[in-house]
C-alpha atoms as a PDB file:
ATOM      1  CA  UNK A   1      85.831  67.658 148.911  1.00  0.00           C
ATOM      2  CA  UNK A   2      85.094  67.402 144.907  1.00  0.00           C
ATOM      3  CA  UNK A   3      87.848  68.376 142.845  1.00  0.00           C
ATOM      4  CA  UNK A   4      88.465  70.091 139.482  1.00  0.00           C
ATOM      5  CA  UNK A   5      91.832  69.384 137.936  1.00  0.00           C
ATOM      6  CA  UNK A   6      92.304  72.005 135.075  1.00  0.00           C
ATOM      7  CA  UNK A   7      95.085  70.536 132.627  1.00  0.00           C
ATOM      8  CA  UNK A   8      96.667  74.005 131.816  1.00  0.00           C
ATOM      9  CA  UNK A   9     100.530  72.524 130.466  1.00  0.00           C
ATOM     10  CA  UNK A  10     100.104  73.248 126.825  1.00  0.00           C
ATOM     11  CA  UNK A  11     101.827  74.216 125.115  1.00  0.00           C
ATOM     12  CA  UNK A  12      99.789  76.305 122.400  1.00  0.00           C
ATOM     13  CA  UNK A  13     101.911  75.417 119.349  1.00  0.00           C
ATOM     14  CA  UNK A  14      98.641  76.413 117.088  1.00  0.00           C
ATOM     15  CA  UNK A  15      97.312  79.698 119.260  1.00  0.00           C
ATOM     16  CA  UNK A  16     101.146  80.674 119.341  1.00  0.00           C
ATOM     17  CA  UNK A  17     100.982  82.307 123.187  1.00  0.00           C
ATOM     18  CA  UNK A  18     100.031  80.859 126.434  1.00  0.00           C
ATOM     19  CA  UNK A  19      96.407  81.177 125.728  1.00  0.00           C
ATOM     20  CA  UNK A  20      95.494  79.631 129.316  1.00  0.00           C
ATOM     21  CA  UNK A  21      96.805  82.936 130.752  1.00  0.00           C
ATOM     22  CA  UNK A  22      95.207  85.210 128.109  1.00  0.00           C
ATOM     23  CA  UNK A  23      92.576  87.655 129.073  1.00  0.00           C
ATOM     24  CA  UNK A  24      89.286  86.895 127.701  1.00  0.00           C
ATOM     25  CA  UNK A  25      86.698  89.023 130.054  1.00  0.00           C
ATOM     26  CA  UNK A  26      86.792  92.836 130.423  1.00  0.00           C
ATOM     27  CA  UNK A  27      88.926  92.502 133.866  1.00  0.00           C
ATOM     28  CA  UNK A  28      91.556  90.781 132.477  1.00  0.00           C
ATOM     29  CA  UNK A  29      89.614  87.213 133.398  1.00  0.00           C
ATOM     30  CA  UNK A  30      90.590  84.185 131.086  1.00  0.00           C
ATOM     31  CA  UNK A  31      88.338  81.226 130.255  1.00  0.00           C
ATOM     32  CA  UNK A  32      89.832  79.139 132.798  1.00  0.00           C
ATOM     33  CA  UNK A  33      88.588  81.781 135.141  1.00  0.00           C
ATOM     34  CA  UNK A  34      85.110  81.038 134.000  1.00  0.00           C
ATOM     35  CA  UNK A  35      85.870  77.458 134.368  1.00  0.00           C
ATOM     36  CA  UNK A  36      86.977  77.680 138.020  1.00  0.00           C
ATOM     37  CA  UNK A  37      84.057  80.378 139.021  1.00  0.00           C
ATOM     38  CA  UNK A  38      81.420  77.618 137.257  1.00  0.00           C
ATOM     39  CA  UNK A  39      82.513  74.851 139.350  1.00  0.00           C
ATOM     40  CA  UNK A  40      82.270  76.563 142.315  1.00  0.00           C
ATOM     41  CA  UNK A  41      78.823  77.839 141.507  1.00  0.00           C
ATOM     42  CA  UNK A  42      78.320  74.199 141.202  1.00  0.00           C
ATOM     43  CA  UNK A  43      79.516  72.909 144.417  1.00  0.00           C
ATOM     44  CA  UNK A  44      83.477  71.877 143.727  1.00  0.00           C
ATOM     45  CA  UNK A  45      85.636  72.976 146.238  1.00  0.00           C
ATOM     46  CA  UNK A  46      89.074  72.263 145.237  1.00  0.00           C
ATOM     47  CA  UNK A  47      91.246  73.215 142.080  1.00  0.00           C
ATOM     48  CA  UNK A  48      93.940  71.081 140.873  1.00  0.00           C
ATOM     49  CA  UNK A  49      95.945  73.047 138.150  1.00  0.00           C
ATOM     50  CA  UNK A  50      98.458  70.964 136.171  1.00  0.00           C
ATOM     51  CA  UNK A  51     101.236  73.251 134.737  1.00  0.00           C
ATOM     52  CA  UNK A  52     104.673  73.372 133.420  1.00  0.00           C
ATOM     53  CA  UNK A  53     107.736  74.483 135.821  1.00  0.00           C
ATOM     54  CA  UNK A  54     108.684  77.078 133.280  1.00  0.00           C
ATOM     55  CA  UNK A  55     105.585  79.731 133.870  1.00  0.00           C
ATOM     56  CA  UNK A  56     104.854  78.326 137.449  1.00  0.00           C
ATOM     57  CA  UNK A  57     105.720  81.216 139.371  1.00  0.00           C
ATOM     58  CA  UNK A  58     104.030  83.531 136.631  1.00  0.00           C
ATOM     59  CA  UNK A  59     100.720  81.182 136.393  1.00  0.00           C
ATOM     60  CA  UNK A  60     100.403  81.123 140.538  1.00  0.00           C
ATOM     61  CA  UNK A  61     100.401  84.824 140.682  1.00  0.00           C
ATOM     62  CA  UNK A  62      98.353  86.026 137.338  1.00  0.00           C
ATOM     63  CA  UNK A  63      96.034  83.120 138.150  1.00  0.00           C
ATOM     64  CA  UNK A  64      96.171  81.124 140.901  1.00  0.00           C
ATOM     65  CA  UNK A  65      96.288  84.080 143.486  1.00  0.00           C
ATOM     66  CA  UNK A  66      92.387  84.791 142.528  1.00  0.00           C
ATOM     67  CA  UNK A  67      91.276  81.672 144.116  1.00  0.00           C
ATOM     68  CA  UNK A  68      93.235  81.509 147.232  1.00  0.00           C
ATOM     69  CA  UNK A  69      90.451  82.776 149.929  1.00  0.00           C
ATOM     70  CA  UNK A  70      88.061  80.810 147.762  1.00  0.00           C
ATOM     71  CA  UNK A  71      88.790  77.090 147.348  1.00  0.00           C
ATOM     72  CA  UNK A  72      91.633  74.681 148.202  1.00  0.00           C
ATOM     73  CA  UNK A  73      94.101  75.175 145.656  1.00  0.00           C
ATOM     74  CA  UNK A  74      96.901  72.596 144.878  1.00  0.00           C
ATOM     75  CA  UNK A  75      99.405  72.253 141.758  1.00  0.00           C
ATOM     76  CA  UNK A  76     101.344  70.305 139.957  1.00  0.00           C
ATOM     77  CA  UNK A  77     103.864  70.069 137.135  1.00  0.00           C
ATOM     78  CA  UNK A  78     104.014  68.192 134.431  1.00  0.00           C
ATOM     79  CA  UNK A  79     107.157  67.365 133.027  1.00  0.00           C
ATOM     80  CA  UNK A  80     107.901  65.596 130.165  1.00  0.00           C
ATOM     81  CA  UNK A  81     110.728  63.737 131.621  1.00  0.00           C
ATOM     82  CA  UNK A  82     108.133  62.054 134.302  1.00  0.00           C
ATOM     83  CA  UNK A  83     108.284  58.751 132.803  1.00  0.00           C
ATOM     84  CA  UNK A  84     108.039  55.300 134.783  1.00  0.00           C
ATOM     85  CA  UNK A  85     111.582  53.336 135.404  1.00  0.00           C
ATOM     86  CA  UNK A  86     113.079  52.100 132.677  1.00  0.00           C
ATOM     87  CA  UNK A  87     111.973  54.310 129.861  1.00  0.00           C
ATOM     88  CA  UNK A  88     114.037  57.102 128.343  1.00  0.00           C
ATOM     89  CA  UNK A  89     112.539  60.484 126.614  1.00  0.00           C
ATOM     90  CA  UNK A  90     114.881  61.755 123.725  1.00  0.00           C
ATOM     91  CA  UNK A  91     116.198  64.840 124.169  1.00  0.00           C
ATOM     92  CA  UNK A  92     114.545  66.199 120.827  1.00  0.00           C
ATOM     93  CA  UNK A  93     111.322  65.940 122.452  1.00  0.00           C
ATOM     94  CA  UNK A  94     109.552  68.665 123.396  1.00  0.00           C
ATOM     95  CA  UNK A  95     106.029  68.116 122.975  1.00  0.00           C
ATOM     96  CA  UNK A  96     103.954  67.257 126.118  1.00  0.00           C
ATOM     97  CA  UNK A  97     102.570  63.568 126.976  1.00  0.00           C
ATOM     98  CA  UNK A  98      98.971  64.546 126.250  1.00  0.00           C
ATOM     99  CA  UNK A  99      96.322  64.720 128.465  1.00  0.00           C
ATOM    100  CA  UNK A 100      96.641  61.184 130.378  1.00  0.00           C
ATOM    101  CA  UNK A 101     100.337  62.325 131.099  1.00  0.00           C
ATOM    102  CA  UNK A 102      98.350  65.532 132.599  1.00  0.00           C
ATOM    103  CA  UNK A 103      96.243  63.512 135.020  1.00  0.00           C
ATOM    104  CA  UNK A 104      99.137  61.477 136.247  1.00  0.00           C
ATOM    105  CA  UNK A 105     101.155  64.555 137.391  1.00  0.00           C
ATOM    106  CA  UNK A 106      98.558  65.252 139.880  1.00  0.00           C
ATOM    107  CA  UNK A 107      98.450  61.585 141.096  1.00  0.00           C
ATOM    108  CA  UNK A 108     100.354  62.548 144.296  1.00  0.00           C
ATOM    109  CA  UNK A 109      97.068  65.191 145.135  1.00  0.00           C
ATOM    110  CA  UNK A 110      94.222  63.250 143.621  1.00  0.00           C
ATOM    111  CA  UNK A 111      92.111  61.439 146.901  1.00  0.00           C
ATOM    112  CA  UNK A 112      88.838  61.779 146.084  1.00  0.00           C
ATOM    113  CA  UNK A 113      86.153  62.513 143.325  1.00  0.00           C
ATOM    114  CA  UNK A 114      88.046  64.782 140.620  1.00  0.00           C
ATOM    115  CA  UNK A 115      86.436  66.488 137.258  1.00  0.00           C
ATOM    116  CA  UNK A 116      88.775  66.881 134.341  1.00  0.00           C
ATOM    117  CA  UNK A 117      88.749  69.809 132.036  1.00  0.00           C
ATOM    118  CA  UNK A 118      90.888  71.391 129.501  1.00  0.00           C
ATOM    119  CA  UNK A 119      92.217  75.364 130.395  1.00  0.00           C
ATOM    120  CA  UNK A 120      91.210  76.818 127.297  1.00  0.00           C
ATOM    121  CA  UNK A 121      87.797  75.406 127.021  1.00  0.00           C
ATOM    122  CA  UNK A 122      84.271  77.053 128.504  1.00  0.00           C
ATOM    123  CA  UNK A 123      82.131  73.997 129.268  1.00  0.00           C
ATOM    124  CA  UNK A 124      79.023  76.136 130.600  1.00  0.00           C
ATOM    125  CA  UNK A 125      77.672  76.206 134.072  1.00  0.00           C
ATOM    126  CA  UNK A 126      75.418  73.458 133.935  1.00  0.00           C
ATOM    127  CA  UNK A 127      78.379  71.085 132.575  1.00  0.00           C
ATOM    128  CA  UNK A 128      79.968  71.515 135.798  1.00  0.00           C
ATOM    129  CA  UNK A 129      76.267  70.792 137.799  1.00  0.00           C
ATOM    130  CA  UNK A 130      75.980  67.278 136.114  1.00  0.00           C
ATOM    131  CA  UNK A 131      79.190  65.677 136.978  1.00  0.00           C
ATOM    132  CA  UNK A 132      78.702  67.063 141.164  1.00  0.00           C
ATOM    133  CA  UNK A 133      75.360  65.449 140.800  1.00  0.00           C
ATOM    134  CA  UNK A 134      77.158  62.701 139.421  1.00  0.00           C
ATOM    135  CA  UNK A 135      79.692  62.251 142.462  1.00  0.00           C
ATOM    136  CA  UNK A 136      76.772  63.039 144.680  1.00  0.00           C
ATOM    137  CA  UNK A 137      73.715  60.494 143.364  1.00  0.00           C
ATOM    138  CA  UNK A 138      71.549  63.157 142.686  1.00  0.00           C
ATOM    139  CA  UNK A 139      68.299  61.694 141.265  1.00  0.00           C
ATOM    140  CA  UNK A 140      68.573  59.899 137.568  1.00  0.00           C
ATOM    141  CA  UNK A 141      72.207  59.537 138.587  1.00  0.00           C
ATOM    142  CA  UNK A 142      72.303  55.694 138.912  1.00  0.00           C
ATOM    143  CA  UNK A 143      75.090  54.672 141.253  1.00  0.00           C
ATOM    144  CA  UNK A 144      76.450  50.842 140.410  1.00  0.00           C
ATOM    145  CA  UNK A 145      79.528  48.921 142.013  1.00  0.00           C
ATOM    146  CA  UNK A 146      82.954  49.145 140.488  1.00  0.00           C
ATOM    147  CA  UNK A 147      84.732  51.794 138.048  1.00  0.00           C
ATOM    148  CA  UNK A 148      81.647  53.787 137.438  1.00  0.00           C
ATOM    149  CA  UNK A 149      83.174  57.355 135.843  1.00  0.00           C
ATOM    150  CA  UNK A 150      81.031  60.159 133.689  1.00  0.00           C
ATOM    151  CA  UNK A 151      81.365  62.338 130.515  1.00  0.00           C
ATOM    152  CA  UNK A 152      79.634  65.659 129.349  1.00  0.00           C
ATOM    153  CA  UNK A 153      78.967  65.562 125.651  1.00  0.00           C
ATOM    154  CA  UNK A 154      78.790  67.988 122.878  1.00  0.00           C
ATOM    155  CA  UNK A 155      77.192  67.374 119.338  1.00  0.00           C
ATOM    156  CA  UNK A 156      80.778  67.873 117.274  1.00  0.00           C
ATOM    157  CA  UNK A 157      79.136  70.550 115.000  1.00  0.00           C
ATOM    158  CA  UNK A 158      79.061  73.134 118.208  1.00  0.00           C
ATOM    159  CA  UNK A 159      82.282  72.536 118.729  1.00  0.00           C
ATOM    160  CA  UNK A 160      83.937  73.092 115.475  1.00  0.00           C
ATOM    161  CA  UNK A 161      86.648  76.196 114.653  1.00  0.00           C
ATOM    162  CA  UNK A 162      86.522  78.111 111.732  1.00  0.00           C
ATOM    163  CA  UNK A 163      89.311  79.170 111.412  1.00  0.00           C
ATOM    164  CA  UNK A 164      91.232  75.328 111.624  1.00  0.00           C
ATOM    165  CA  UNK A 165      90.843  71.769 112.256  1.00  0.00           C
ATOM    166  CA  UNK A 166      90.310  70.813 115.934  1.00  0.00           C
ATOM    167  CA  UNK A 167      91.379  67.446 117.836  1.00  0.00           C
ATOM    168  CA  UNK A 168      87.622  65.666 119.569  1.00  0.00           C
ATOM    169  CA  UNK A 169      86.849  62.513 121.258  1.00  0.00           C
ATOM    170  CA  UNK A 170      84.198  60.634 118.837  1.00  0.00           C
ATOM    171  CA  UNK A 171      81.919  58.952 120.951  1.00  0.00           C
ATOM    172  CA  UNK A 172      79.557  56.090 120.109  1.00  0.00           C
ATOM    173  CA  UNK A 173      76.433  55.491 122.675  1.00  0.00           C
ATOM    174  CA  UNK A 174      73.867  53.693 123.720  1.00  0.00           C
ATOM    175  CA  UNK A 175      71.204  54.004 126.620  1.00  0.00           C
ATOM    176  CA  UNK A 176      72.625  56.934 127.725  1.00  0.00           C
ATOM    177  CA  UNK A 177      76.161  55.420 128.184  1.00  0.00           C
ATOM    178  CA  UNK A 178      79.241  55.242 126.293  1.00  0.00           C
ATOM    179  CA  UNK A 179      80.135  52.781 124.097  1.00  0.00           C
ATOM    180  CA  UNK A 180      83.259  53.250 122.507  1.00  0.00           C
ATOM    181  CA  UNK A 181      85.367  56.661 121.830  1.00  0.00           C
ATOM    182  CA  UNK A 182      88.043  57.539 119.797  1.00  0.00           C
ATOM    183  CA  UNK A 183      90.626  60.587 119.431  1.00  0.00           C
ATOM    184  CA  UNK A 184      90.161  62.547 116.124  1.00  0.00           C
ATOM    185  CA  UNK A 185      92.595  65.077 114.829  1.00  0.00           C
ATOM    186  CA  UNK A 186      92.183  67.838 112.762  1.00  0.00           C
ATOM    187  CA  UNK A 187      88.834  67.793 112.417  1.00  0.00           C
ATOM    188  CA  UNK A 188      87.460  70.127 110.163  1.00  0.00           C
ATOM    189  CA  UNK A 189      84.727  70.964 107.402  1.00  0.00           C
ATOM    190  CA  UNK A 190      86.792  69.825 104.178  1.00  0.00           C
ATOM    191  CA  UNK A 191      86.928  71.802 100.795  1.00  0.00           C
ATOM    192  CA  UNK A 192      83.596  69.135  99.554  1.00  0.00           C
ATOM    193  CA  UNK A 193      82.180  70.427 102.534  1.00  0.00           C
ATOM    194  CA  UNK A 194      82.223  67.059 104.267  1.00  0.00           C
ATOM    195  CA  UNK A 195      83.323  67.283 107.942  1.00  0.00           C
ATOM    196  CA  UNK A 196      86.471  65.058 108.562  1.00  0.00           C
ATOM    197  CA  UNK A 197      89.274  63.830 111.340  1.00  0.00           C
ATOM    198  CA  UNK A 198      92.160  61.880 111.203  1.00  0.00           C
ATOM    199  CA  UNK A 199      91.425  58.763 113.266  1.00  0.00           C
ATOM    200  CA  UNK A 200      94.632  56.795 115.606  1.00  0.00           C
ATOM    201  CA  UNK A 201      95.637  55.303 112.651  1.00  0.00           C
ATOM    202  CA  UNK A 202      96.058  58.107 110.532  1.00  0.00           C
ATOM    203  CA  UNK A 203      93.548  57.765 108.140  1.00  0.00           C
ATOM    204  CA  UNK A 204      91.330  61.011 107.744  1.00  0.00           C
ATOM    205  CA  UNK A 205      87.763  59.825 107.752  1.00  0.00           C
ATOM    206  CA  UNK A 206      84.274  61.060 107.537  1.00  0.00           C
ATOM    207  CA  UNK A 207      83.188  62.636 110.928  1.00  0.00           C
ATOM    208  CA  UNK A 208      79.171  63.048 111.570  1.00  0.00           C
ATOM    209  CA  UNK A 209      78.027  66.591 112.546  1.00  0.00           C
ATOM    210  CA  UNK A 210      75.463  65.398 115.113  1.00  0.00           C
ATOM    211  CA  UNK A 211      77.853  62.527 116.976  1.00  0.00           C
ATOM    212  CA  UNK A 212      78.856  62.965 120.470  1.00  0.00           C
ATOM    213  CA  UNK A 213      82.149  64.472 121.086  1.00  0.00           C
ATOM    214  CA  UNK A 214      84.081  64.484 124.301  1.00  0.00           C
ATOM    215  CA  UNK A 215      85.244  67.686 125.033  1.00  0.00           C
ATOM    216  CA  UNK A 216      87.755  66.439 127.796  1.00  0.00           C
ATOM    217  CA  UNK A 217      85.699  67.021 130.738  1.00  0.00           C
ATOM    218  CA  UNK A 218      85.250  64.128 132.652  1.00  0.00           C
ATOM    219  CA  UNK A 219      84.216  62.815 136.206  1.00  0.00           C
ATOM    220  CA  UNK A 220      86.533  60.056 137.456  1.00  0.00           C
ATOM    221  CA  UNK A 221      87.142  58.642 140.906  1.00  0.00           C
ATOM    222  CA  UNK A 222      90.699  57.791 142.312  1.00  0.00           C
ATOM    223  CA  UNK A 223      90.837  54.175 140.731  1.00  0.00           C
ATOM    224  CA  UNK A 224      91.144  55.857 136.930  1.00  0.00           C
ATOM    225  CA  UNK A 225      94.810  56.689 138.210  1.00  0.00           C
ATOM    226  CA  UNK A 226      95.882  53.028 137.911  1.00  0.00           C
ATOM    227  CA  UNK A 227      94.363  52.396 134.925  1.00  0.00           C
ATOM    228  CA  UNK A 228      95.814  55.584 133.674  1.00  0.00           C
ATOM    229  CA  UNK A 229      99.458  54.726 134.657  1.00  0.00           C
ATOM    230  CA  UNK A 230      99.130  50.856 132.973  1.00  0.00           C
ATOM    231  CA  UNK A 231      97.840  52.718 130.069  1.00  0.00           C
ATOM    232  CA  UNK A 232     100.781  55.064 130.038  1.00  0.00           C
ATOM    233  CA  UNK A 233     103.316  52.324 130.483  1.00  0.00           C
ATOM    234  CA  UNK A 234     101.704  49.973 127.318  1.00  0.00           C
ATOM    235  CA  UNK A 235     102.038  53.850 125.468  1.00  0.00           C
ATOM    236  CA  UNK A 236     105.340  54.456 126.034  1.00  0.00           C
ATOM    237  CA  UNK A 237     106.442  50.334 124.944  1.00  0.00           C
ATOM    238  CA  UNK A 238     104.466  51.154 121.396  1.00  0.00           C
ATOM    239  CA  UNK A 239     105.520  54.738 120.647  1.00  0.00           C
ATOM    240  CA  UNK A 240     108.148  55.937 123.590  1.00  0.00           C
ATOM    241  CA  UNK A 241     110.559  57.141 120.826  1.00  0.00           C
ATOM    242  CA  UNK A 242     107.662  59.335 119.053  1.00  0.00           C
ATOM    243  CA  UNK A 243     108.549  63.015 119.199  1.00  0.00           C
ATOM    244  CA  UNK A 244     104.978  63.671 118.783  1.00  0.00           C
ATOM    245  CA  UNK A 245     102.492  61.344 120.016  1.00  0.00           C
ATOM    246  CA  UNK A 246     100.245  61.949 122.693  1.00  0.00           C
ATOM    247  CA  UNK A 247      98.569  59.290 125.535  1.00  0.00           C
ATOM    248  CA  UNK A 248      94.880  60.774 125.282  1.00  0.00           C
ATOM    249  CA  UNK A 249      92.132  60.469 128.018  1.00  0.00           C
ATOM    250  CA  UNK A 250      89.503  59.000 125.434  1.00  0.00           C
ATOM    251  CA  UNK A 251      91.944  55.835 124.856  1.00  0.00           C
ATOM    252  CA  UNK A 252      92.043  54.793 127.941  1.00  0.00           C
ATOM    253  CA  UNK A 253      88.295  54.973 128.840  1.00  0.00           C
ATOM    254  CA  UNK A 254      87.644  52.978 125.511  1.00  0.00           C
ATOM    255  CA  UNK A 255      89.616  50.166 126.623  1.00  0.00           C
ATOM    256  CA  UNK A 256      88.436  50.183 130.108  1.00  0.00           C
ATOM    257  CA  UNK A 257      84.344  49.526 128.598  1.00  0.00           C
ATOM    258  CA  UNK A 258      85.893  47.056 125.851  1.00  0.00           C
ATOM    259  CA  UNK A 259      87.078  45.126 129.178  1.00  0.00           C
ATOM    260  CA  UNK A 260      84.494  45.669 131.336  1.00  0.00           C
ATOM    261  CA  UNK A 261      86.217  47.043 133.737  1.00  0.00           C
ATOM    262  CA  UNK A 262      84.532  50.452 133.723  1.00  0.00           C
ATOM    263  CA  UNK A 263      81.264  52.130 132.370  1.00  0.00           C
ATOM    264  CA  UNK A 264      80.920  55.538 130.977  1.00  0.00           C
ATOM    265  CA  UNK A 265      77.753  57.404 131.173  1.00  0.00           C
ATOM    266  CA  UNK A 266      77.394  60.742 129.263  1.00  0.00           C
ATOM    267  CA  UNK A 267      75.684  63.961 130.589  1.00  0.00           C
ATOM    268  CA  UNK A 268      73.777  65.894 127.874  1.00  0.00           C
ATOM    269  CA  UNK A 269      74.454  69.364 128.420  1.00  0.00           C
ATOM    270  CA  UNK A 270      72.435  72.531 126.945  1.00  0.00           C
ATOM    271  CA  UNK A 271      75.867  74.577 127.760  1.00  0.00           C
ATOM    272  CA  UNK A 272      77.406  75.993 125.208  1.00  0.00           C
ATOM    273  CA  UNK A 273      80.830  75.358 124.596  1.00  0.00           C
ATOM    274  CA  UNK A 274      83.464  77.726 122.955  1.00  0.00           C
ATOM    275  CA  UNK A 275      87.523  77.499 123.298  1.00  0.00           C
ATOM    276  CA  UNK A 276      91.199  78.894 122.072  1.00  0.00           C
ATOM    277  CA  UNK A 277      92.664  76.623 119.615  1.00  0.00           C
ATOM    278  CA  UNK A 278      93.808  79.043 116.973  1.00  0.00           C
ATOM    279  CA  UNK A 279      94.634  83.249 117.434  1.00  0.00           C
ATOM    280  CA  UNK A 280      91.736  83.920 115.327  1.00  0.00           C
ATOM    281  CA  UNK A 281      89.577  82.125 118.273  1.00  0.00           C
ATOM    282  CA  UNK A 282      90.146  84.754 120.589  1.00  0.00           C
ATOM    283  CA  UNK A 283      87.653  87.466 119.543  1.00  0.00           C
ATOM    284  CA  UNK A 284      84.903  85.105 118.951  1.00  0.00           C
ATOM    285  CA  UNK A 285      85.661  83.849 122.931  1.00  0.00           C
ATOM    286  CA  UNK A 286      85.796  87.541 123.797  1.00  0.00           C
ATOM    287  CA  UNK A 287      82.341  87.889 121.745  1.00  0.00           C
ATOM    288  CA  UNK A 288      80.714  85.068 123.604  1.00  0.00           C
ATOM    289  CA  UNK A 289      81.728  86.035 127.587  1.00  0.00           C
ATOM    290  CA  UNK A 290      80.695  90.052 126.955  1.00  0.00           C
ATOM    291  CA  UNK A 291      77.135  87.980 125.836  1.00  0.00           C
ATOM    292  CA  UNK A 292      77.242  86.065 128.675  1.00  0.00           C
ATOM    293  CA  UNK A 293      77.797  89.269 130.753  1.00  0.00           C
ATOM    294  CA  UNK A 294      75.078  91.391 128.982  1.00  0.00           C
ATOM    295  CA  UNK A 295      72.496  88.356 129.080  1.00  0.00           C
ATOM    296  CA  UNK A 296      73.664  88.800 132.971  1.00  0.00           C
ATOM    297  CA  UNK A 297      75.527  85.305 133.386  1.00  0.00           C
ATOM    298  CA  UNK A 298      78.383  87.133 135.109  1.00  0.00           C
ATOM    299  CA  UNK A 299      78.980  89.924 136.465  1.00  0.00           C
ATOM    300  CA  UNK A 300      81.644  92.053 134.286  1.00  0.00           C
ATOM    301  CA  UNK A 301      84.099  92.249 137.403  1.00  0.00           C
ATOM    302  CA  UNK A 302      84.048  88.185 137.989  1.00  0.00           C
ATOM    303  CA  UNK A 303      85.695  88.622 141.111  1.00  0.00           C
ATOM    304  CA  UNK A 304      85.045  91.572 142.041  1.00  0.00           C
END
């Protein structure tokens, strides 16, 4: 089996709803919907969806129920109380781990291959294509020994709202793999018209329109989970008592090449990539999938 995990806990402080259960298409489809119906076109035959306990039951039959006589379909929740022995979570916190937090609370169903992708986010078919050719050596897919895990990247100025600043993985490459990445928040076309992000450390910095971002879809094998839980652990020592800061994906890659212990390779993609960060997002996504549908993409009744 190859497996896409959708993360689909957040919270959607900024879009104000749960925007991974808001209709999109013209039959009441959402962009996760696209998402799953991609991968499938693509060859993945499993869905993972990460949640939250609180819209569980609501989230397994508006969603979930579409995909039951289609795929495998597991879940799992993601609480924010899942933390290893010894730490404690105040009780003012209410804010999600972040995304590596995400991948762990599907540890217990993750045995093979798995993509990563965000709910909200429409990667594009042929997003989806590259990382099963990836897990399946298609040819120019090198295969090597060791932690060997895969990318698809966007240039950072298709991926930019405008109506708010937007959180990317900057990526640095070279000979088609990855070098180095790094989390940026709020990134954003400033008032100079400069483009700009606030790096790890808080400092908002210049941010080029043509570098790689990492859109949070990813192609990992099983071993990522125990780097991912050491990762967690070393996160929760340095900022445990944070009420708002969040283990990202892109971190723990990064330190994985720094230390050898992994390589990265990125998947150009032609796709085009649109998502729900803000409420003013949602016609422009609504825009895009009826173009998609008239340009003959998808059908207008996705599963029907």
């Amino acid at each position: 089996m190859t497996t896409l995990v959708v993360m689909a806990a957040g919270l959607g402080s900024r879009y104000g709803d749960l925007k991974q259960m808001d209709a999109m298409g013209p039959h009441d489809e959402t962009v996760l919907d696209y998402s799953v119906f991609d991968a499938m076109q693509a060859g993945f035959n499993r869905v993972v969806f990460v949640i939250r306990a609180e819209f569980e039951d609501a989230f397994k039959d508006r969603i979930g129920s579409r995909y039951a006589n289609r795929m495998d379909v597991a879940y799992a929740l993601q609480d924010l109380r899942d933390v290893p022995e010894g730490y404690c979570v105040s009780p003012e916190r209410t804010k999600p781990w972040g995304t590596v937090h995400a991948v762990l609370a599907a540890r217990a169903v993750l045995y093979e291959s798995f993509a990563v992708v965000n709910a909200d986010d429409f990667y594009g078919r042929e997003a989806y294509q590259r990382i099963f050719n990836f897990f399946n050596n298609a040819p120019g897919i090198p295969s090597s020994e060791g932690d060997h895990y895969c990318m698809v990247g966007y240039k950072i100025c298709n991926t930019l709202s405008s109506s708010g600043g937007v959180n990317r993985g900057i990526c640095v490459e070279r000979d088609g793999f990855l070098v180095t990445v790094e989390e940026h928040t709020n990134i954003a076309i400033d008032i100079d018209t400069v483009c700009r992000g606030n790096n790890l450390s808080g400092h908002r910095v210049p941010v080029s329109l043509d570098a790689i971002s990492s859109m949070n879809i990813w192609g990992f094998t099983p071993t990522i989970l125990t780097h991912m839980a050491h990762h967690f652990e070393l996160f929760l020592a340095k900022c445990g008592t944070s009420l708002t800061a969040e283990c990202y994906i892109p971190s723990v890659v990064d330190d994985l090449i720094r230390m050898n212990h992994a390589d990265c390779q990125i998947l150009p993609t032609s796709s085009n990539w649109f998502g729900v960060t803000y409420p003013q997002d949602k016609a422009v996504c609504v825009q895009k999938i009826h173009q998609l549908i008239d340009a003959g993409v998808y059908k207008a009744n996705l599963w029907g």
